[in-house]
C-alpha atoms as a PDB file:
ATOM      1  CA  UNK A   1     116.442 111.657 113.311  1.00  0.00           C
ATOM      2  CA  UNK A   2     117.728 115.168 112.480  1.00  0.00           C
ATOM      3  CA  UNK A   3     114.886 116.837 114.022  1.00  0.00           C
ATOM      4  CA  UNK A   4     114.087 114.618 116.815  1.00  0.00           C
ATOM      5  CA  UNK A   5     118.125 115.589 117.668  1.00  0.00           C
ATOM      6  CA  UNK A   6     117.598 119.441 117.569  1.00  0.00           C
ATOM      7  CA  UNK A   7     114.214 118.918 119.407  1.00  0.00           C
ATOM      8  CA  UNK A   8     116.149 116.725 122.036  1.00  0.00           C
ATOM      9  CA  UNK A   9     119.066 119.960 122.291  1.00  0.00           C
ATOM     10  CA  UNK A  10     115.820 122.434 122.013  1.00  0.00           C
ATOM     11  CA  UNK A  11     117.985 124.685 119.735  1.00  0.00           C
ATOM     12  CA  UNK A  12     116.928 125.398 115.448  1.00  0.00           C
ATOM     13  CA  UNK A  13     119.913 123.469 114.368  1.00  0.00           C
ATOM     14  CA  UNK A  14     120.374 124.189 110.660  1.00  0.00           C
ATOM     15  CA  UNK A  15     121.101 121.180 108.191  1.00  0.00           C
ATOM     16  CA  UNK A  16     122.565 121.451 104.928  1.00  0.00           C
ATOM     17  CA  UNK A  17     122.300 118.543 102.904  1.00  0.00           C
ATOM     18  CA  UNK A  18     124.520 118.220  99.254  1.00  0.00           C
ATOM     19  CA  UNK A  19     124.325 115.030  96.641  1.00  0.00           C
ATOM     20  CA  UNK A  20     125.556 113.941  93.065  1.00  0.00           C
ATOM     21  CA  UNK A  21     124.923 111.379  90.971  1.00  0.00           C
ATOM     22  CA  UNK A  22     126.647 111.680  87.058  1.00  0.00           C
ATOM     23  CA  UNK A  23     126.000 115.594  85.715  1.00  0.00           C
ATOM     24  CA  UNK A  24     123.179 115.801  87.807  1.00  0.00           C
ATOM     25  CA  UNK A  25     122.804 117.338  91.867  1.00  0.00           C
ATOM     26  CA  UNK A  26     121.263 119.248  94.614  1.00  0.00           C
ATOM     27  CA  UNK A  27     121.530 121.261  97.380  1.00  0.00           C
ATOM     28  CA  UNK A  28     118.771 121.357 100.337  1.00  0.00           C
ATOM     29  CA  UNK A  29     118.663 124.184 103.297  1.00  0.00           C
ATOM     30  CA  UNK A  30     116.791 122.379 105.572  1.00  0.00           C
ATOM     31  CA  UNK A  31     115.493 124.400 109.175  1.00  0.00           C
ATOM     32  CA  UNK A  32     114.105 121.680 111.648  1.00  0.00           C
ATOM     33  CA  UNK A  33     110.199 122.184 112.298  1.00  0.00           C
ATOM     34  CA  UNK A  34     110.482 125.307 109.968  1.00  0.00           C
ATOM     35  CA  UNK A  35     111.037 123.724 106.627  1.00  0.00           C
ATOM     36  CA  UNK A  36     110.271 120.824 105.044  1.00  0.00           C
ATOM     37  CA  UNK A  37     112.819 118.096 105.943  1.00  0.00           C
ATOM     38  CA  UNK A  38     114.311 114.862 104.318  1.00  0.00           C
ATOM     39  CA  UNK A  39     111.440 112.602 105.215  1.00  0.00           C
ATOM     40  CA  UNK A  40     108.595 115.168 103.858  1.00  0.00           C
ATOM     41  CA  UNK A  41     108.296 114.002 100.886  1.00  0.00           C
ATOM     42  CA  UNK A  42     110.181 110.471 100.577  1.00  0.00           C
ATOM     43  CA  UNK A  43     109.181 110.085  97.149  1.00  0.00           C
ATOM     44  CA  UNK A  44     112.431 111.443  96.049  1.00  0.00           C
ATOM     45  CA  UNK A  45     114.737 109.105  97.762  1.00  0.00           C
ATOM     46  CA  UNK A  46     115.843 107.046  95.069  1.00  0.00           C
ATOM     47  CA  UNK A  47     115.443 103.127  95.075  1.00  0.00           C
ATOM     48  CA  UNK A  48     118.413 100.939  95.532  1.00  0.00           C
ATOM     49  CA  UNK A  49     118.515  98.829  92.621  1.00  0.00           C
ATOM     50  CA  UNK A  50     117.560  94.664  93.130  1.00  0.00           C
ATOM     51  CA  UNK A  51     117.103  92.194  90.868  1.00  0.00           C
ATOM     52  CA  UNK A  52     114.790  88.867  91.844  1.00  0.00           C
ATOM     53  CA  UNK A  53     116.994  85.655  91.854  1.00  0.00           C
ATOM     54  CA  UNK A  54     114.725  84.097  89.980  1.00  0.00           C
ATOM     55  CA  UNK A  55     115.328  86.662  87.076  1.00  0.00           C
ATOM     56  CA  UNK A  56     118.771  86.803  87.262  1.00  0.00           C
ATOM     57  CA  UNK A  57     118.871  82.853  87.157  1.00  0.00           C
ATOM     58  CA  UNK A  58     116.335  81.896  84.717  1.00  0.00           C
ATOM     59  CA  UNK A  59     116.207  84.649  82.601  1.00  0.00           C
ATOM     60  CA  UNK A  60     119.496  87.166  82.682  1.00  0.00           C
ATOM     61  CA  UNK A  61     119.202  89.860  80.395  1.00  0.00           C
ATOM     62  CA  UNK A  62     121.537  92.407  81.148  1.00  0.00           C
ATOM     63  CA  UNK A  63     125.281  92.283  82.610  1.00  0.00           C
ATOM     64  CA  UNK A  64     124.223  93.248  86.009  1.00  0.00           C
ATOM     65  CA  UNK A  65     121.750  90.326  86.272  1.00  0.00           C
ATOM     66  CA  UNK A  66     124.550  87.895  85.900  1.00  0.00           C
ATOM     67  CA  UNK A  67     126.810  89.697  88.678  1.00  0.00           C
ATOM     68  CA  UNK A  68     124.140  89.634  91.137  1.00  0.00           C
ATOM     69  CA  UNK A  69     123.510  85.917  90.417  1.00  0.00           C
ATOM     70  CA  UNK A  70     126.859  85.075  91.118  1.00  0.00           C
ATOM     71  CA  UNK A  71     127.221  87.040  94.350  1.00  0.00           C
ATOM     72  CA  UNK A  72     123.895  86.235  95.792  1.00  0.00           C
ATOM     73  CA  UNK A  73     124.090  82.684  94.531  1.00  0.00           C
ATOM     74  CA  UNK A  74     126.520  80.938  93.693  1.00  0.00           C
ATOM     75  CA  UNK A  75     129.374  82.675  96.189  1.00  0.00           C
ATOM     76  CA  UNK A  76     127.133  81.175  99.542  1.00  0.00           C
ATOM     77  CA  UNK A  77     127.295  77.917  97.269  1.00  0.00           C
ATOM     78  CA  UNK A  78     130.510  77.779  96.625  1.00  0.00           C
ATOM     79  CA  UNK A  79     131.985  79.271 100.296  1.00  0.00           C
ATOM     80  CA  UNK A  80     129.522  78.441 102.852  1.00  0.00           C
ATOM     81  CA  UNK A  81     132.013  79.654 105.473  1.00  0.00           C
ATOM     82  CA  UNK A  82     133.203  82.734 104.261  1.00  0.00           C
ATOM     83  CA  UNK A  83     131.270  85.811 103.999  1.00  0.00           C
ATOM     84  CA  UNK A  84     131.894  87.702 101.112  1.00  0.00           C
ATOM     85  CA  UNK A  85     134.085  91.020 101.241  1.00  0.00           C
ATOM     86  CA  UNK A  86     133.669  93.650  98.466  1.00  0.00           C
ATOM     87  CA  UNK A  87     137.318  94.942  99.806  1.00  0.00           C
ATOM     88  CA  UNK A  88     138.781  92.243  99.036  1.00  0.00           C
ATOM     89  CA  UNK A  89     140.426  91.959  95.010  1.00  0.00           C
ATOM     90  CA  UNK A  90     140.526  88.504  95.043  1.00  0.00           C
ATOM     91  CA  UNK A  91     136.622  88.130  96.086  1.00  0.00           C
ATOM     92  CA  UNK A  92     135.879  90.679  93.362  1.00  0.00           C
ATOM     93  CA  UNK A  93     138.124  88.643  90.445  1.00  0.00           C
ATOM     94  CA  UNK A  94     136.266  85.285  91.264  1.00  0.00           C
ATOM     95  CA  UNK A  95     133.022  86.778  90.953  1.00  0.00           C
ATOM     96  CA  UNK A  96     134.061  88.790  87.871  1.00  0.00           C
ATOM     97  CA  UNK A  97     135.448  85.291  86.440  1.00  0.00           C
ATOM     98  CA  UNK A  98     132.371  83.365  87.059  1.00  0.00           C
ATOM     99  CA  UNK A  99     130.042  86.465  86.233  1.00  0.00           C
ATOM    100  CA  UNK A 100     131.988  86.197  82.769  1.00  0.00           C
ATOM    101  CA  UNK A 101     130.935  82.719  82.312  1.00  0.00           C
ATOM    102  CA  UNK A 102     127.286  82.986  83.162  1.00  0.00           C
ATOM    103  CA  UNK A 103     127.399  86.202  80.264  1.00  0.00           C
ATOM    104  CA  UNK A 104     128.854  84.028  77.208  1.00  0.00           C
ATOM    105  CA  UNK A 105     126.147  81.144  77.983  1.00  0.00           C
ATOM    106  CA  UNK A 106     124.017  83.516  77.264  1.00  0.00           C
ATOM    107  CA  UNK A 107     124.884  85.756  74.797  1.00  0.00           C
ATOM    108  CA  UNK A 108     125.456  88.843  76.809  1.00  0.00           C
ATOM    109  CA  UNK A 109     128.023  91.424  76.872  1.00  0.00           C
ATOM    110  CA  UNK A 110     129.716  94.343  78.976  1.00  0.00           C
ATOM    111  CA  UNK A 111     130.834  92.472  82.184  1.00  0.00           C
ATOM    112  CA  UNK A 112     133.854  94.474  83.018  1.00  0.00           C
ATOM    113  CA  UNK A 113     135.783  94.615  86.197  1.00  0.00           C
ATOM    114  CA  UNK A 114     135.009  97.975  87.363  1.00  0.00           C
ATOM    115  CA  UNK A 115     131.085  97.349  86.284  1.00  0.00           C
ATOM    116  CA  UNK A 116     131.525  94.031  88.812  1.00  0.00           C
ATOM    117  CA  UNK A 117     133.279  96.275  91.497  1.00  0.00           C
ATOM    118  CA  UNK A 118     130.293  98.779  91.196  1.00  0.00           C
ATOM    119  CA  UNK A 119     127.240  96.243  91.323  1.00  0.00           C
ATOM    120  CA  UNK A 120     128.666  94.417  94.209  1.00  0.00           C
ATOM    121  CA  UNK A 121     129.350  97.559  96.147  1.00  0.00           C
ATOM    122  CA  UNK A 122     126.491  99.636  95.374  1.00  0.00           C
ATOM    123  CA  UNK A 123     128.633 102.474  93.595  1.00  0.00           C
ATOM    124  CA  UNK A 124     127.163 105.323  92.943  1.00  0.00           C
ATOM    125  CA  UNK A 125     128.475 107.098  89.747  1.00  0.00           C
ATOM    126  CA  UNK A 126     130.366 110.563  90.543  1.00  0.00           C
ATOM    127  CA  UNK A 127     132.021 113.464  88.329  1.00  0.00           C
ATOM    128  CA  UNK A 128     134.343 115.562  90.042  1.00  0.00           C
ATOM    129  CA  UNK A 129     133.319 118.656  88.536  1.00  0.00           C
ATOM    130  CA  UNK A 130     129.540 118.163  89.407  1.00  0.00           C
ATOM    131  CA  UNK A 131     130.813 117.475  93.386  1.00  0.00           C
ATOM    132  CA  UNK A 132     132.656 119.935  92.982  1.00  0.00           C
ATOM    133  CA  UNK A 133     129.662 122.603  92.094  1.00  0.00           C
ATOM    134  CA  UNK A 134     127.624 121.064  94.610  1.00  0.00           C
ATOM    135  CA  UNK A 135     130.272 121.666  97.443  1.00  0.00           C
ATOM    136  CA  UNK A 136     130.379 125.235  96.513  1.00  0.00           C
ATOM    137  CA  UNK A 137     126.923 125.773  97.045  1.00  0.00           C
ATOM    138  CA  UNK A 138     126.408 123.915 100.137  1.00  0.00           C
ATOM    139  CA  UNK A 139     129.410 126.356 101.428  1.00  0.00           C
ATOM    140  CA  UNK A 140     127.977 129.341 100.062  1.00  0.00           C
ATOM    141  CA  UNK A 141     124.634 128.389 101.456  1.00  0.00           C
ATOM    142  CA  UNK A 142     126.317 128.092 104.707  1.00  0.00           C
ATOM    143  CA  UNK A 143     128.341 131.609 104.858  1.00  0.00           C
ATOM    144  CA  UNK A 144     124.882 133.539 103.923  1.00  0.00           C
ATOM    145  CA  UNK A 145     122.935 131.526 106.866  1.00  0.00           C
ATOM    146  CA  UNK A 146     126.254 132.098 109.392  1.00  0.00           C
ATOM    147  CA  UNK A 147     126.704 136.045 108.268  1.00  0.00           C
ATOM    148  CA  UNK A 148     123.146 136.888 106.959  1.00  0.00           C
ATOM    149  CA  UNK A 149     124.377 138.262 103.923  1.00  0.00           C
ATOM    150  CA  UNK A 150     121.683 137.635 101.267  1.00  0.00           C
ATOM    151  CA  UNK A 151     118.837 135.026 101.389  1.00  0.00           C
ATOM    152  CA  UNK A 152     119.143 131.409 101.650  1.00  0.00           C
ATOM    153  CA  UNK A 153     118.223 129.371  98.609  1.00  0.00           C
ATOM    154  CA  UNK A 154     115.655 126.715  99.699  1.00  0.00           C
ATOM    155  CA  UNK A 155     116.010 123.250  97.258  1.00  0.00           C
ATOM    156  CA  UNK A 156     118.528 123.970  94.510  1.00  0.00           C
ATOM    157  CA  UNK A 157     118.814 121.163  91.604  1.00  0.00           C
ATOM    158  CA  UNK A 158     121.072 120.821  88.627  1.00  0.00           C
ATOM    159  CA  UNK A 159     121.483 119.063  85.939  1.00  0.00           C
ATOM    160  CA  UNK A 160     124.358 119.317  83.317  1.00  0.00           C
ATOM    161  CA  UNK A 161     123.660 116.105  81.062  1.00  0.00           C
ATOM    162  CA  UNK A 162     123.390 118.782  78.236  1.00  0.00           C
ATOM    163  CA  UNK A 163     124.427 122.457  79.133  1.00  0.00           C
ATOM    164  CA  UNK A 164     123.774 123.413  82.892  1.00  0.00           C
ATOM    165  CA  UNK A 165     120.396 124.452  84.167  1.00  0.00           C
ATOM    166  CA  UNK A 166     119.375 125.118  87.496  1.00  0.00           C
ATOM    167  CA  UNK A 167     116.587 125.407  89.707  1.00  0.00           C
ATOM    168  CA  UNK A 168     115.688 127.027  93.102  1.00  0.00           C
ATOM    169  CA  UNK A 169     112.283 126.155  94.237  1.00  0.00           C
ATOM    170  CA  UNK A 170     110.195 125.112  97.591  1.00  0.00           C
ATOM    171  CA  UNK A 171     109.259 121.647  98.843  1.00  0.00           C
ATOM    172  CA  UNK A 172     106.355 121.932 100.899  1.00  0.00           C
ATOM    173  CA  UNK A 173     105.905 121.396 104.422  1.00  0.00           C
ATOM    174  CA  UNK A 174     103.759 118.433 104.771  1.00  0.00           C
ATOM    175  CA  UNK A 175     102.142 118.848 108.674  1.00  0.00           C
ATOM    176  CA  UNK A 176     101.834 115.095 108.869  1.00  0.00           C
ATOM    177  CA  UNK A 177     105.166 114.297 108.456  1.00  0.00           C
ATOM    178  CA  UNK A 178     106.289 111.916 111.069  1.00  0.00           C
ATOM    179  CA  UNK A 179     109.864 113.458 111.899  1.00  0.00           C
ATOM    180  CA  UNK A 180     108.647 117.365 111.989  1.00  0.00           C
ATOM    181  CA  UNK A 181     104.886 118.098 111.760  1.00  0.00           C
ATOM    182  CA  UNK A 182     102.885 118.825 114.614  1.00  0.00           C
ATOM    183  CA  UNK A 183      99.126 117.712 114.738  1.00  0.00           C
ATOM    184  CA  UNK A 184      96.537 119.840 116.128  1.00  0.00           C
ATOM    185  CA  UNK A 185      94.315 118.723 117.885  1.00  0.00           C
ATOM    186  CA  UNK A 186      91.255 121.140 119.090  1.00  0.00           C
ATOM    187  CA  UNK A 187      89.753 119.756 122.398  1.00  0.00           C
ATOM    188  CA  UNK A 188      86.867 120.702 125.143  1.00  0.00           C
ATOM    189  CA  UNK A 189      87.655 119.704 128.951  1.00  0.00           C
ATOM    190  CA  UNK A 190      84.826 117.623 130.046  1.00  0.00           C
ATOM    191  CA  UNK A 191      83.605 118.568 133.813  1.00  0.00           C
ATOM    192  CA  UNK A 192      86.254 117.234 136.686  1.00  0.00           C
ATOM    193  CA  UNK A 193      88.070 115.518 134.259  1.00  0.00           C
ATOM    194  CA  UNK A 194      91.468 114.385 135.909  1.00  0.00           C
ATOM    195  CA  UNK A 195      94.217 113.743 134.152  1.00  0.00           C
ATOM    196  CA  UNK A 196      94.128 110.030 133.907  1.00  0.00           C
ATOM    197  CA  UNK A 197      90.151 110.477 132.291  1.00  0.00           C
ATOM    198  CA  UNK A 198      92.236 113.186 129.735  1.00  0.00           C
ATOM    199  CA  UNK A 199      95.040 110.718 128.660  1.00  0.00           C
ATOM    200  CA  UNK A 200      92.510 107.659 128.137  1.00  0.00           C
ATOM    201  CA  UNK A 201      90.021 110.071 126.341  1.00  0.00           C
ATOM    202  CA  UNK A 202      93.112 111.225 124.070  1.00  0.00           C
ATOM    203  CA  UNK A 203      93.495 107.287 123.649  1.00  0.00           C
ATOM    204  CA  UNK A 204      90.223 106.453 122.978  1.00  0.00           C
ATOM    205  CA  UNK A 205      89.259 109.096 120.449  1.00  0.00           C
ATOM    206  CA  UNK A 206      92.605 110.019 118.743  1.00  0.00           C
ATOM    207  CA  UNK A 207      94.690 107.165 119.451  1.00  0.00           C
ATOM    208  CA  UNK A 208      97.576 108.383 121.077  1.00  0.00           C
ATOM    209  CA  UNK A 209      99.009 105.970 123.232  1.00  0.00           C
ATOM    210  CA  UNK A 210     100.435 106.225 126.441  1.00  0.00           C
ATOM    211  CA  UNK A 211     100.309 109.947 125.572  1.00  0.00           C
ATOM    212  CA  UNK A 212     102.802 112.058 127.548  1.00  0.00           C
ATOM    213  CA  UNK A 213     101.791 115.700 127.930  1.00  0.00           C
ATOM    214  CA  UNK A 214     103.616 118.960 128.592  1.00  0.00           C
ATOM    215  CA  UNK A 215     101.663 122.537 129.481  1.00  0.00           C
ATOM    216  CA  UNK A 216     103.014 124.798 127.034  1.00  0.00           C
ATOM    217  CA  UNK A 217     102.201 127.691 130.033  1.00  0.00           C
ATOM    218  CA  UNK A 218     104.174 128.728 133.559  1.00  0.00           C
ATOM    219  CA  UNK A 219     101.891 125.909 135.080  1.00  0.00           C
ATOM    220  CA  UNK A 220     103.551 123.308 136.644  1.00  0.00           C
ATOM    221  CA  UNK A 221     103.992 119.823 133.891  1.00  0.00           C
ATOM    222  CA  UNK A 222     101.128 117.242 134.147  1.00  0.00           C
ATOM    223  CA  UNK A 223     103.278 114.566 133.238  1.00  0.00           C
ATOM    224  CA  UNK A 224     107.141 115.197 131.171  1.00  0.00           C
ATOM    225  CA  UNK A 225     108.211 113.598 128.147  1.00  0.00           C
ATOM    226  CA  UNK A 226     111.985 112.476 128.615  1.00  0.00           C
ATOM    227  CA  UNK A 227     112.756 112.412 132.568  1.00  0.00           C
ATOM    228  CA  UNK A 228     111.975 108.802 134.135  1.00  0.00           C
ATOM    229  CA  UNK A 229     112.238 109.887 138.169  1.00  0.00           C
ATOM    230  CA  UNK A 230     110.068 113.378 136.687  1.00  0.00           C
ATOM    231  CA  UNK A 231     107.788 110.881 135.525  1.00  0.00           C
ATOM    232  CA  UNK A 232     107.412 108.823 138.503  1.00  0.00           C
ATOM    233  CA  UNK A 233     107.269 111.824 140.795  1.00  0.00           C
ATOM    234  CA  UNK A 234     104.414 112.999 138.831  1.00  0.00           C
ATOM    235  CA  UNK A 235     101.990 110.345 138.923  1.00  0.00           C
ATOM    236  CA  UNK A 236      99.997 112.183 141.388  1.00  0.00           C
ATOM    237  CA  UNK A 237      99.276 114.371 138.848  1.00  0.00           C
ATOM    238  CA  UNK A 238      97.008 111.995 137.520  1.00  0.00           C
ATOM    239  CA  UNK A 239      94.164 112.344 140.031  1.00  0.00           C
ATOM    240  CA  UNK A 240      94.164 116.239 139.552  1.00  0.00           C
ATOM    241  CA  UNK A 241      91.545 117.696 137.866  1.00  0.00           C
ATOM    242  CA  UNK A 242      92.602 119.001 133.906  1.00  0.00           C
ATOM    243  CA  UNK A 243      91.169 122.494 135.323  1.00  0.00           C
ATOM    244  CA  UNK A 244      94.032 123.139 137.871  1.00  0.00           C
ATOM    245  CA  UNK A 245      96.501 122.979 135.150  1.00  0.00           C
ATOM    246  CA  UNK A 246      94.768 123.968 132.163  1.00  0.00           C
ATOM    247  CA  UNK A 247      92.398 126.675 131.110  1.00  0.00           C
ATOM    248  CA  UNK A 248      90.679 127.680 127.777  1.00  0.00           C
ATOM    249  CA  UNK A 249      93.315 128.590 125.302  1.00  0.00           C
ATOM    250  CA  UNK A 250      96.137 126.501 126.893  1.00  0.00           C
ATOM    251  CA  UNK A 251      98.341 124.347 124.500  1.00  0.00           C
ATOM    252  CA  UNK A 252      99.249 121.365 125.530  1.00  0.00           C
ATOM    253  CA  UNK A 253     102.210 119.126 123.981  1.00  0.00           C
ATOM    254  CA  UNK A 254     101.828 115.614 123.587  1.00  0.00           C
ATOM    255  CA  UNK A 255     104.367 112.752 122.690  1.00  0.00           C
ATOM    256  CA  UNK A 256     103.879 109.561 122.539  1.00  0.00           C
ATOM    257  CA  UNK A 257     106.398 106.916 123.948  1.00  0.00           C
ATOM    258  CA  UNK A 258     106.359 104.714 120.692  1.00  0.00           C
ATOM    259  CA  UNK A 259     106.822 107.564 118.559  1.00  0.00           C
ATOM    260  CA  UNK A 260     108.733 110.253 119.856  1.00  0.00           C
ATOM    261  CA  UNK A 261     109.336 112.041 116.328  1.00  0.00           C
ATOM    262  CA  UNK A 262     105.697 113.067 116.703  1.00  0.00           C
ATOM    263  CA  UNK A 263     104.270 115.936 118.163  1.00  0.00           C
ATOM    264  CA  UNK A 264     100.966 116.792 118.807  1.00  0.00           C
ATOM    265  CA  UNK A 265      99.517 119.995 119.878  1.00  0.00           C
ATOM    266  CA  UNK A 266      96.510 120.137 122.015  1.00  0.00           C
ATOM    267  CA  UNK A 267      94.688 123.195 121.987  1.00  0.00           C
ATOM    268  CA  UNK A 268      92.137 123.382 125.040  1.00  0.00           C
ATOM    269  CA  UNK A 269      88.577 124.944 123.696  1.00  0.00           C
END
């Protein structure tokens, strides 16, 4: 979404992105279409924790099994007709009282009220003096990229669970990322193709659907991305042959409509 929003304003718009969780952190500088960017490498987004009902029923083995039980159980049981609001201190002490319950049948400990309030609310665990680290950097980060005074860090991460170490390294572009890589395609014009016989070829042999393309040259457009009256206006276009808008070593830019986060470039051979 962050790219497709500085593609859509056409402008590099800069995105600096902070997080903590306990003594740990990190800081990303993240350049659309330049750097890597949050969806690059998604193996790093963390998993919300979610325990199976039948698990948490049959079998409870830790403190948090026997909140979610209640909640997802035994709340909709007990109030068909009300929805259940984590705001609200008198939802939280009935399902801390029940959770309670469920624990002593079966033999387990540490239920607490402020362990209820953060499984039923999805709490993530903070220290103020890690935030308060990471919010430095993320500013400092800022005031070099604003006044160019030194070089931007690219994927700082800290950890301060014992002593403080930190690290400054590179995540890697990855071209076929859906939000912000660009695939190449390298492509010969068949003779008198038109540009209807282009689009169905691209269809055909590299499955992009419905492609719309854009000349990356002074030409006039074949057919453009975003406009809907553009787009009707140029469906004459379509009868034209490729040759009167493209030569060899024209780029061509191609989006397709179910997918606008990806680009492709089509480089005429």
């Amino acid at each position: 979404m962050l790219v497709h929003i500085a593609k859509s304003f056409g402008k590099i718009i800069p995105y600096f992105d902070g997080g903590s969780e306990r003594w740990m952190g990190h800081i990303k500088v993240i350049i659309p279409t330049v750097t890597a960017c949050l969806s690059c490498h998604p193996e790093f987004f963390v998993e919300l924790s979610e325990f199976q009902l039948c698990t948490t029923a049959n079998n409870p083995r830790q403190p948090e099994h026997c909140i979610a039980y209640v909640k997802e159980k035994l709340w909709p049981e007990s109030f068909p007709n009300l929805k259940f609001n984590p705001d609200d201190e008198e939802n939280i002490k009935w399902i801390y009282e029940k959770s309670q319950e469920m624990a002593q049948k079966n033999n387990i400990a540490g239920v607490t009220y402020k362990l209820v309030k953060g499984v039923v609310k999805n709490i993530v665990p903070a220290i103020a003096s890690t935030q308060a680290f990471v919010a430095s950097l993320c500013v400092t980060e800022v005031l070099k990229y604003l006044t160019g005074n030194g070089y931007n860090l690219r994927n700082i991460l800290i950890s301060g669970e014992e002593g403080i170490y930190g690290e400054d390294l590179e995540y890697a572009k990855m071209p076929e990322c859906h939000a912000c890589g660009s695939i190449v395609i390298d492509i010969h014009l068949n003779d008198n193709e038109t540009v209807s016989e282009f689009i169905q070829r691209l269809e055909k042999e590299y499955n992009l659907k419905n492609a719309r393309l854009v000349i990356n040259t002074d030409n006039d457009r074949i057919i453009p991305i975003y406009s809907p009256k553009i787009y009707k206006e140029s469906q004459g276009n379509l009868s034209k042959p490729m040759k009167n808008f493209v030569e060899s070593g024209s780029e061509i830019i191609g989006i397709t409509p179910d997918n606008l986060d990806s680009t492709y470039i089509i480089r005429i051979i």
